[in-house]
PDB file of N, CA and C in Angstrom:
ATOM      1  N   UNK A   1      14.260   6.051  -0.653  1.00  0.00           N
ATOM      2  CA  UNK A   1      12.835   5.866  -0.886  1.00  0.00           C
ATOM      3  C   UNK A   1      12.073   6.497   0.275  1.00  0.00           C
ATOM      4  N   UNK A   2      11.033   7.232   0.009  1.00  0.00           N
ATOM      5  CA  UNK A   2       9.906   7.522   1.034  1.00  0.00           C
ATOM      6  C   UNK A   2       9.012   6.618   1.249  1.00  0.00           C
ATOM      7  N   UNK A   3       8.325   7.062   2.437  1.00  0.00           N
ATOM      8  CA  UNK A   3       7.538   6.244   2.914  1.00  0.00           C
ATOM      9  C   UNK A   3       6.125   5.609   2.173  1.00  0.00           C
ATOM     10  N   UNK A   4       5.700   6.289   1.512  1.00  0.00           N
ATOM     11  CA  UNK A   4       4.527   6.713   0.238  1.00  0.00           C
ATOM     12  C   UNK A   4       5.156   5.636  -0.408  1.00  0.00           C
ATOM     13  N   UNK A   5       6.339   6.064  -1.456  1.00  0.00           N
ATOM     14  CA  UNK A   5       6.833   5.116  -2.238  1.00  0.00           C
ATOM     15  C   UNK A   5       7.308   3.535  -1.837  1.00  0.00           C
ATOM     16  N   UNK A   6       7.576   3.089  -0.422  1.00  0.00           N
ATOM     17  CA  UNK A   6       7.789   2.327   0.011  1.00  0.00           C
ATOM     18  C   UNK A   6       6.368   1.564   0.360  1.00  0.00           C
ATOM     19  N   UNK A   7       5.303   2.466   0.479  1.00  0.00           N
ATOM     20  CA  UNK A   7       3.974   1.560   0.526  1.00  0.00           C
ATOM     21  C   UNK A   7       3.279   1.104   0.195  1.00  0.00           C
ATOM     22  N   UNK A   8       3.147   1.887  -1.453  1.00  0.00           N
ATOM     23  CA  UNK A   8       2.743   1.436  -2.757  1.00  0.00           C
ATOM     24  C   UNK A   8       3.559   0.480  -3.361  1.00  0.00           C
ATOM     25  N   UNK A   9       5.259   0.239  -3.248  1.00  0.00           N
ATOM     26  CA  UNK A   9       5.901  -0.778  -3.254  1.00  0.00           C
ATOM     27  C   UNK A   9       5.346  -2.186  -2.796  1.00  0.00           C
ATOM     28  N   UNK A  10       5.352  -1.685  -1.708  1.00  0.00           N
ATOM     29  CA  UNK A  10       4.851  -3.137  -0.904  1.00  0.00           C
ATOM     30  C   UNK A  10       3.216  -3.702  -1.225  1.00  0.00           C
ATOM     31  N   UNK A  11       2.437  -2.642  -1.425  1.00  0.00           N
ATOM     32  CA  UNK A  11       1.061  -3.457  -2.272  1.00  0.00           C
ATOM     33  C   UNK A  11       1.502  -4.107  -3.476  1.00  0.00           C
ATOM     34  N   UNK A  12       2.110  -3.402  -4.556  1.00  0.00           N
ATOM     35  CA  UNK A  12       2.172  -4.305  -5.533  1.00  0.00           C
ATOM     36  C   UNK A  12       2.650  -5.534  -5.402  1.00  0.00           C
ATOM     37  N   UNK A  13       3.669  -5.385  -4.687  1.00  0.00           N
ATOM     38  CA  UNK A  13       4.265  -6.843  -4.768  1.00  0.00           C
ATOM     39  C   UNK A  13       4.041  -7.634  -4.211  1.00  0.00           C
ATOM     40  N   UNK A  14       2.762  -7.783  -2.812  1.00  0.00           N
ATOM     41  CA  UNK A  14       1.930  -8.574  -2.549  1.00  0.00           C
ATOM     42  C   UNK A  14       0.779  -8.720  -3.893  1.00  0.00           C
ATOM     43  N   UNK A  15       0.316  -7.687  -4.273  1.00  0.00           N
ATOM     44  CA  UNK A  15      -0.743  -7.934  -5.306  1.00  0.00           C
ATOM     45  C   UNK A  15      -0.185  -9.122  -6.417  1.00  0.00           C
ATOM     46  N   UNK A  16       1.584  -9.306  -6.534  1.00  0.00           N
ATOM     47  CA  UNK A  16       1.841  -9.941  -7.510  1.00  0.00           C
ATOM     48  C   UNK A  16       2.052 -11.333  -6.661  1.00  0.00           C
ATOM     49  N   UNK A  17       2.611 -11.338  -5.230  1.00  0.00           N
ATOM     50  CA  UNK A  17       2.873 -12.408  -4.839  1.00  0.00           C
ATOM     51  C   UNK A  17       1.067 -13.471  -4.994  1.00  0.00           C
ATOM     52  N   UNK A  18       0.083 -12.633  -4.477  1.00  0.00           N
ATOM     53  CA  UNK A  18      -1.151 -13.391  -4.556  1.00  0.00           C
ATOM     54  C   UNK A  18      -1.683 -13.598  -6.040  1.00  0.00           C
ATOM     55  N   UNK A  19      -1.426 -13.040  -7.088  1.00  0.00           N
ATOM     56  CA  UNK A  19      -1.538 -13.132  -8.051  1.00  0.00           C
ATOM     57  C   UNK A  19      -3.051 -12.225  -8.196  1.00  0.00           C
ATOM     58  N   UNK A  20      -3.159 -11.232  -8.278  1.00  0.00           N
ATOM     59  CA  UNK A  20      -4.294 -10.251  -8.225  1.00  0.00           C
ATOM     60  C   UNK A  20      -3.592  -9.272  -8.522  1.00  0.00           C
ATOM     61  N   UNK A  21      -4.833  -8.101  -9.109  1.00  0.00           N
ATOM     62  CA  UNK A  21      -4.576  -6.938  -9.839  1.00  0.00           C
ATOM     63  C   UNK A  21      -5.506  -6.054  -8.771  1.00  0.00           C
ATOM     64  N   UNK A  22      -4.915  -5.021  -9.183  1.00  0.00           N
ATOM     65  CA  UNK A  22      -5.216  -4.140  -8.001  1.00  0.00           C
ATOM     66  C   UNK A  22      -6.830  -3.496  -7.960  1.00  0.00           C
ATOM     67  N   UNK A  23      -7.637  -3.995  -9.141  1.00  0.00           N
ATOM     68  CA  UNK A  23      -8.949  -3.764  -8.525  1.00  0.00           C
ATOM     69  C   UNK A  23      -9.252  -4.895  -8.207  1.00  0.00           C
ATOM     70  N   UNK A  24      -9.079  -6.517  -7.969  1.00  0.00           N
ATOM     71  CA  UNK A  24      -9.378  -7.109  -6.846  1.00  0.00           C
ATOM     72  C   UNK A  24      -9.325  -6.604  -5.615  1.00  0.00           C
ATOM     73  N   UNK A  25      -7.946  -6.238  -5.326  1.00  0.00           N
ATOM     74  CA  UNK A  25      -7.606  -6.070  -3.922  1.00  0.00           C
ATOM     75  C   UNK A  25      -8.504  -4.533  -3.308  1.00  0.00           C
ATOM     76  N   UNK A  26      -8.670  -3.704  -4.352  1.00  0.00           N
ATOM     77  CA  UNK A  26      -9.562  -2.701  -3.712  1.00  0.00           C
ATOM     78  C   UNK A  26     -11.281  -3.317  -3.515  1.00  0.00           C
ATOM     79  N   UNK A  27     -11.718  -4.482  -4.342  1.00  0.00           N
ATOM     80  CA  UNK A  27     -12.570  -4.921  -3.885  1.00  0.00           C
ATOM     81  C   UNK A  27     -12.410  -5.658  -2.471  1.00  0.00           C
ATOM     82  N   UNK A  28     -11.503  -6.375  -2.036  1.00  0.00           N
ATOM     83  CA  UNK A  28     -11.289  -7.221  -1.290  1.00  0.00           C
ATOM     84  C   UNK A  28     -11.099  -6.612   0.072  1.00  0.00           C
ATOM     85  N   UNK A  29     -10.753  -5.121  -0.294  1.00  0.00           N
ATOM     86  CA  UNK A  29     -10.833  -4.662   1.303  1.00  0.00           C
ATOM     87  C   UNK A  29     -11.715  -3.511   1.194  1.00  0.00           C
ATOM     88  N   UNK A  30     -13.274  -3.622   0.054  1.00  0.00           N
ATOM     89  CA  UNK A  30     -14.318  -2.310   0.203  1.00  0.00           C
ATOM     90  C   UNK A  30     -13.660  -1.358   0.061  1.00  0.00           C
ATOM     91  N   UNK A  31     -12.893  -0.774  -0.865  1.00  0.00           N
ATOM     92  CA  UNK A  31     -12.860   0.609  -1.264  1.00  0.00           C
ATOM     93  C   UNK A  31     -13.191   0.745  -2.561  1.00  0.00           C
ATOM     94  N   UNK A  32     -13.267   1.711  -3.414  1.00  0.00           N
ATOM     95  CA  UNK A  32     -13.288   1.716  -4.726  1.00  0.00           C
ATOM     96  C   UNK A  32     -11.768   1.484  -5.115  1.00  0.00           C
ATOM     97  N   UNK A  33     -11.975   0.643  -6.724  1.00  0.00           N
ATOM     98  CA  UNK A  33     -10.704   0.873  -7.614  1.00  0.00           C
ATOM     99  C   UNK A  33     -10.242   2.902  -7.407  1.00  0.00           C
ATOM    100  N   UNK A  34     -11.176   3.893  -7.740  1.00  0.00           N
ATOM    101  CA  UNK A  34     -10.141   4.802  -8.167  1.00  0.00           C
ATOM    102  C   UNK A  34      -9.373   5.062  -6.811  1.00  0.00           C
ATOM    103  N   UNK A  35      -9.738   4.815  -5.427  1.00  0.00           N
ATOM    104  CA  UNK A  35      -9.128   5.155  -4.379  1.00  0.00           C
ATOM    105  C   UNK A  35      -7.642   4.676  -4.220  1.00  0.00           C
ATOM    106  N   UNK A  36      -7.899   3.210  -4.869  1.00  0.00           N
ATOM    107  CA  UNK A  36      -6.416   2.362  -4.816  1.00  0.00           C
ATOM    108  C   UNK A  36      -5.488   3.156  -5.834  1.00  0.00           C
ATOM    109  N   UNK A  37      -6.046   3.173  -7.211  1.00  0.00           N
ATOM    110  CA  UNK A  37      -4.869   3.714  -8.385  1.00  0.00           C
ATOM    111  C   UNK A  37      -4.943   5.218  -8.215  1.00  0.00           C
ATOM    112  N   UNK A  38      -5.509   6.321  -7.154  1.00  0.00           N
ATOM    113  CA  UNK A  38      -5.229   7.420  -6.653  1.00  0.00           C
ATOM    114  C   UNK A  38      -3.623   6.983  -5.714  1.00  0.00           C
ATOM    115  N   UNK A  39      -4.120   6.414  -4.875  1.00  0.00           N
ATOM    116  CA  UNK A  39      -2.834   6.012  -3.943  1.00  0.00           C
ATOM    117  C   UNK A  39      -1.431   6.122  -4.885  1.00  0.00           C
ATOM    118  N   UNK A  40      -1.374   4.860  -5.882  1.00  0.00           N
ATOM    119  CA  UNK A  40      -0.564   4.414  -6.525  1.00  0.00           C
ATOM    120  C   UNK A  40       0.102   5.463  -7.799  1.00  0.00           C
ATOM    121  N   UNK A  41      -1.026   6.684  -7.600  1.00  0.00           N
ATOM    122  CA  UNK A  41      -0.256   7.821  -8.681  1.00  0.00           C
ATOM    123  C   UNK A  41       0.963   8.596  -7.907  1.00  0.00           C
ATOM    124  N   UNK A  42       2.226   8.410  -8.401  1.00  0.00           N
ATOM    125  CA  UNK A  42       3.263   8.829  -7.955  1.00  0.00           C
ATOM    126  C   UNK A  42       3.640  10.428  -7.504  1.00  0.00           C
ATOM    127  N   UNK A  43       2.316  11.238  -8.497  1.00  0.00           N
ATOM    128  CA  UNK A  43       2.624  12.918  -8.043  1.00  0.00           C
ATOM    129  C   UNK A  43       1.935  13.226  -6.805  1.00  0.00           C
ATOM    130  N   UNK A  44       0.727  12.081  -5.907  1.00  0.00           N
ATOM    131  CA  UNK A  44       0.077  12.162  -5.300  1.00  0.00           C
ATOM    132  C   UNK A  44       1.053  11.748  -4.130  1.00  0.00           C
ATOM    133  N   UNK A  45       1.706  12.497  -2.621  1.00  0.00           N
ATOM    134  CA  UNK A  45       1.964  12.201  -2.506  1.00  0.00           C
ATOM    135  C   UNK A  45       1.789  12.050  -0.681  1.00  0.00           C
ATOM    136  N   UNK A  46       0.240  11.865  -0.511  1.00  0.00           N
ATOM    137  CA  UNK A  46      -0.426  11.743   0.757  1.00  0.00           C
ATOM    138  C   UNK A  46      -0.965  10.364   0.691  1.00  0.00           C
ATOM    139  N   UNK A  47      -1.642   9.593   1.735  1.00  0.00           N
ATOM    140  CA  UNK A  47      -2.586   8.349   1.615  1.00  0.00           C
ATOM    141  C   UNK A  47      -2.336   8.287   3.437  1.00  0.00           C
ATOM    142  N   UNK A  48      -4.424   7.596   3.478  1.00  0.00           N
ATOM    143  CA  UNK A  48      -4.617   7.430   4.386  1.00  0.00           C
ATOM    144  C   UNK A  48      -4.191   6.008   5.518  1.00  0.00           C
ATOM    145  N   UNK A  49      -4.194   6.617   6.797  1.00  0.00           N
ATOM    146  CA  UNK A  49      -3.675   5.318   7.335  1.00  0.00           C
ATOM    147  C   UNK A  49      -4.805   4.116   7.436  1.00  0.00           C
ATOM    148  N   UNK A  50      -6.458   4.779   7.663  1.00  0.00           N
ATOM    149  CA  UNK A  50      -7.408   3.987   7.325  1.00  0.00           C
ATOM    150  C   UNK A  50      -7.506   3.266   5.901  1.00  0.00           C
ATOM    151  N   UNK A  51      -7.283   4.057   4.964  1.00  0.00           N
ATOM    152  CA  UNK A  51      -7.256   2.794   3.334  1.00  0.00           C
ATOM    153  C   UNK A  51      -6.049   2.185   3.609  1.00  0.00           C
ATOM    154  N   UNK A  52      -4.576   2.165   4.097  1.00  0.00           N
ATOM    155  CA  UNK A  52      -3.732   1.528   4.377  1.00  0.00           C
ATOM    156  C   UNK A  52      -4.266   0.074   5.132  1.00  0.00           C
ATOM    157  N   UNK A  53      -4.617   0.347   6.180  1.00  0.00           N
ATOM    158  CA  UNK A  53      -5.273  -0.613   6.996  1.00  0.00           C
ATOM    159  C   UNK A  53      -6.976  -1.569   6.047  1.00  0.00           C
ATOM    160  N   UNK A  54      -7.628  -0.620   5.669  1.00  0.00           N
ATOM    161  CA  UNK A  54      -8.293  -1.698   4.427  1.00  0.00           C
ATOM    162  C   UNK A  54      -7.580  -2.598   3.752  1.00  0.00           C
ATOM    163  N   UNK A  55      -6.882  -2.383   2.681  1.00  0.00           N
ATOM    164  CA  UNK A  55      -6.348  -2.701   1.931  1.00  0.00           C
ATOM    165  C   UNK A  55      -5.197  -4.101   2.971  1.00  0.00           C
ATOM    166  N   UNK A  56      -4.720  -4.078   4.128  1.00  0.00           N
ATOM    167  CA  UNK A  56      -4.046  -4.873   5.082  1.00  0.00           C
ATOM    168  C   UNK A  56      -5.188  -5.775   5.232  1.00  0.00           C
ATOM    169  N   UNK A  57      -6.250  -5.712   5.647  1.00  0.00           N
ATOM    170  CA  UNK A  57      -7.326  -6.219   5.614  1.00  0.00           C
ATOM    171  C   UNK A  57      -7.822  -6.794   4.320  1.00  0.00           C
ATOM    172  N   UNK A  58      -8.338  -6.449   3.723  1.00  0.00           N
ATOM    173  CA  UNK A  58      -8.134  -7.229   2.241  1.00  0.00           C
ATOM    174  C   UNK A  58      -7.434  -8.135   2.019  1.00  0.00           C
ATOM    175  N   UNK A  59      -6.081  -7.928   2.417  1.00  0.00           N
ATOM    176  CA  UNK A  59      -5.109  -9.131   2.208  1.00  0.00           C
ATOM    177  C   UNK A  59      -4.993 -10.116   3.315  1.00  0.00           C
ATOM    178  N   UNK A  60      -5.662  -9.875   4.121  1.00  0.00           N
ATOM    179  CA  UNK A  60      -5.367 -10.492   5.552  1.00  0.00           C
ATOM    180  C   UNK A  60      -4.226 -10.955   6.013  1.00  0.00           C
ATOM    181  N   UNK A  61      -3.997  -9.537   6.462  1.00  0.00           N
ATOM    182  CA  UNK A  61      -2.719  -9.563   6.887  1.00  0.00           C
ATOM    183  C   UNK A  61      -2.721  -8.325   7.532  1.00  0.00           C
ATOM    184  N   UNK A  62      -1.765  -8.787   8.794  1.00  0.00           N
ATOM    185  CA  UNK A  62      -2.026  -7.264  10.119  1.00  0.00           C
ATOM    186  C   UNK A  62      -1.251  -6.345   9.630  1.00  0.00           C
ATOM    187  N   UNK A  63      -1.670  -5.066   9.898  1.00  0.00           N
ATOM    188  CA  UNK A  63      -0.584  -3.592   9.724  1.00  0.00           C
ATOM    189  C   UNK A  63       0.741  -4.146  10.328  1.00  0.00           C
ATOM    190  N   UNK A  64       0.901  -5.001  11.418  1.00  0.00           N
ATOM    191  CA  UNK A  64       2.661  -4.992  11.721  1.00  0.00           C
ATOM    192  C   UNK A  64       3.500  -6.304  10.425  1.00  0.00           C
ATOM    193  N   UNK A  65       2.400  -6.751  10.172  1.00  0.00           N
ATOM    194  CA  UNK A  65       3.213  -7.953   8.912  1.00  0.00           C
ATOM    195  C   UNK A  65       3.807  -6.565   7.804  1.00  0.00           C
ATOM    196  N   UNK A  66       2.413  -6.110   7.727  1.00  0.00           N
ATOM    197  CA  UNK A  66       2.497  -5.437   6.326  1.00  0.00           C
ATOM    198  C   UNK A  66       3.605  -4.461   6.228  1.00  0.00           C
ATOM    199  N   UNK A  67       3.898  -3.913   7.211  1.00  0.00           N
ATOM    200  CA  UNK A  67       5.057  -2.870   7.404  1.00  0.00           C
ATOM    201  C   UNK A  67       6.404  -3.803   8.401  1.00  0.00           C
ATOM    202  N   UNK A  68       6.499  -4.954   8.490  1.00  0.00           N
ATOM    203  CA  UNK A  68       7.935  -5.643   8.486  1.00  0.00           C
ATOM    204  C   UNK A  68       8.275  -6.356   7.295  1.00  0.00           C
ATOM    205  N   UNK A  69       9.158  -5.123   7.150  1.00  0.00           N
ATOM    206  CA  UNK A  69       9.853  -5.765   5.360  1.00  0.00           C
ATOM    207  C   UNK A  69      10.914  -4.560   5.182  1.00  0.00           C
ATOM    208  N   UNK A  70      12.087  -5.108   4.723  1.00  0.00           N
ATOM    209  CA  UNK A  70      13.103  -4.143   4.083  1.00  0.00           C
ATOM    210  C   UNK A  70      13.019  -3.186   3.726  1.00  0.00           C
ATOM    211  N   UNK A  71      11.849  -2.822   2.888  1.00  0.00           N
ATOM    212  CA  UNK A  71      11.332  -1.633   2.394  1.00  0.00           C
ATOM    213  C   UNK A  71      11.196  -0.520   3.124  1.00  0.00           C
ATOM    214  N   UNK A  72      10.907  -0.686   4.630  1.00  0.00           N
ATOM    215  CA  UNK A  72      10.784   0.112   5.374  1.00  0.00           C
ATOM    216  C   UNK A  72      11.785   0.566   6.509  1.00  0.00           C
ATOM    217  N   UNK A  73      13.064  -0.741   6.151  1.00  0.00           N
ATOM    218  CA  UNK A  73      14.472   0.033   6.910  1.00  0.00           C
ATOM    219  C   UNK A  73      15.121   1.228   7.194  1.00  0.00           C
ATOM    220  N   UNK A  74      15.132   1.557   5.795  1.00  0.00           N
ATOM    221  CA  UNK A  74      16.274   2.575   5.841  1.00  0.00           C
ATOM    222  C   UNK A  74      15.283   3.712   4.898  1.00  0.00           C
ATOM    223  N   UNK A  75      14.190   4.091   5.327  1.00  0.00           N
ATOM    224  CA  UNK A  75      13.713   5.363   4.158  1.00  0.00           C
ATOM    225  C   UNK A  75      14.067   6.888   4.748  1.00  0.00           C
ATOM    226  N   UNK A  76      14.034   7.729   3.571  1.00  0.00           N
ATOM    227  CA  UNK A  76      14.583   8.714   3.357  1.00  0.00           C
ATOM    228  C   UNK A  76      13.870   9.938   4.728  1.00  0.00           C
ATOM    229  N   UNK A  77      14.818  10.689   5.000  1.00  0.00           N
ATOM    230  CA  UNK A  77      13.918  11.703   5.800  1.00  0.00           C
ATOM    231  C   UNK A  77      12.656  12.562   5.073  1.00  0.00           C
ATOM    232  N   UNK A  78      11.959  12.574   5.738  1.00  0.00           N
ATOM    233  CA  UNK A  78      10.257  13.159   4.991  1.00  0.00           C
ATOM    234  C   UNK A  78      10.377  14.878   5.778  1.00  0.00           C
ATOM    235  N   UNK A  79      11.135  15.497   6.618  1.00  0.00           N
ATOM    236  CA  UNK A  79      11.535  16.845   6.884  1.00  0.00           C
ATOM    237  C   UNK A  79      12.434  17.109   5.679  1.00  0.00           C
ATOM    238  N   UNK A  80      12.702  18.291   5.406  1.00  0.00           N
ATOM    239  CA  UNK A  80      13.084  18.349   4.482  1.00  0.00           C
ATOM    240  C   UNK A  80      13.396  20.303   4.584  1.00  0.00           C
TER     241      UNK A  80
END
C-alpha cells in the first residue's frame, strides 16, 4: 500500500468508527465536500498536508494519533 492509499484508508475508517459520512467530516474541518471525495478518488494520486491536517482537526485528533496505526508500517516505496 502507498501512502495516499494508506490515508484515505485511515479517514474512512475513522469516518465509520464515528459514525459520519464524509461530507460531515469535510464540514467539520471547513473544507468543501468536493475537496474530500477529490482526495478519496483513487486515480488522483497527490493530497495536501494542510487538508490532511484539517480534516485531523475535524476529527480532533493530532496528526501524530492520526498517522500511528498499522497502516502506516510497512508501505510500499513511492521512488520507483
Amino acid at each position: 500500500m502507498n501512502i495516499k492509499d494508506a490515508i484515505v484508508a485511515r479517514f474512512q475508517k475513522l469516518c465509520v468508527q464515528e459514525g459520519i459520512k464524509l461530507n460531515e467530516l469535510a464540514t467539520r474541518a471547513g473544507i468543501t465536500p468536493s475537496t474530500v471525495y477529490s482526495m478519496m478518488d483513487s486515480r488522483r494520486r497527490d493530497l495536501s498536508v494542510l487538508t490532511v491536517k484539517k480534516l485531523c482537526d475535524g476529527l480532533e485528533m493530532s496528526v501524530a494519533d492520526f498517522f500511528d496505526d498499522g497502516l502506516f508500517r510497512n508501505l510500499e516505496q513511492e521512488i520507483k
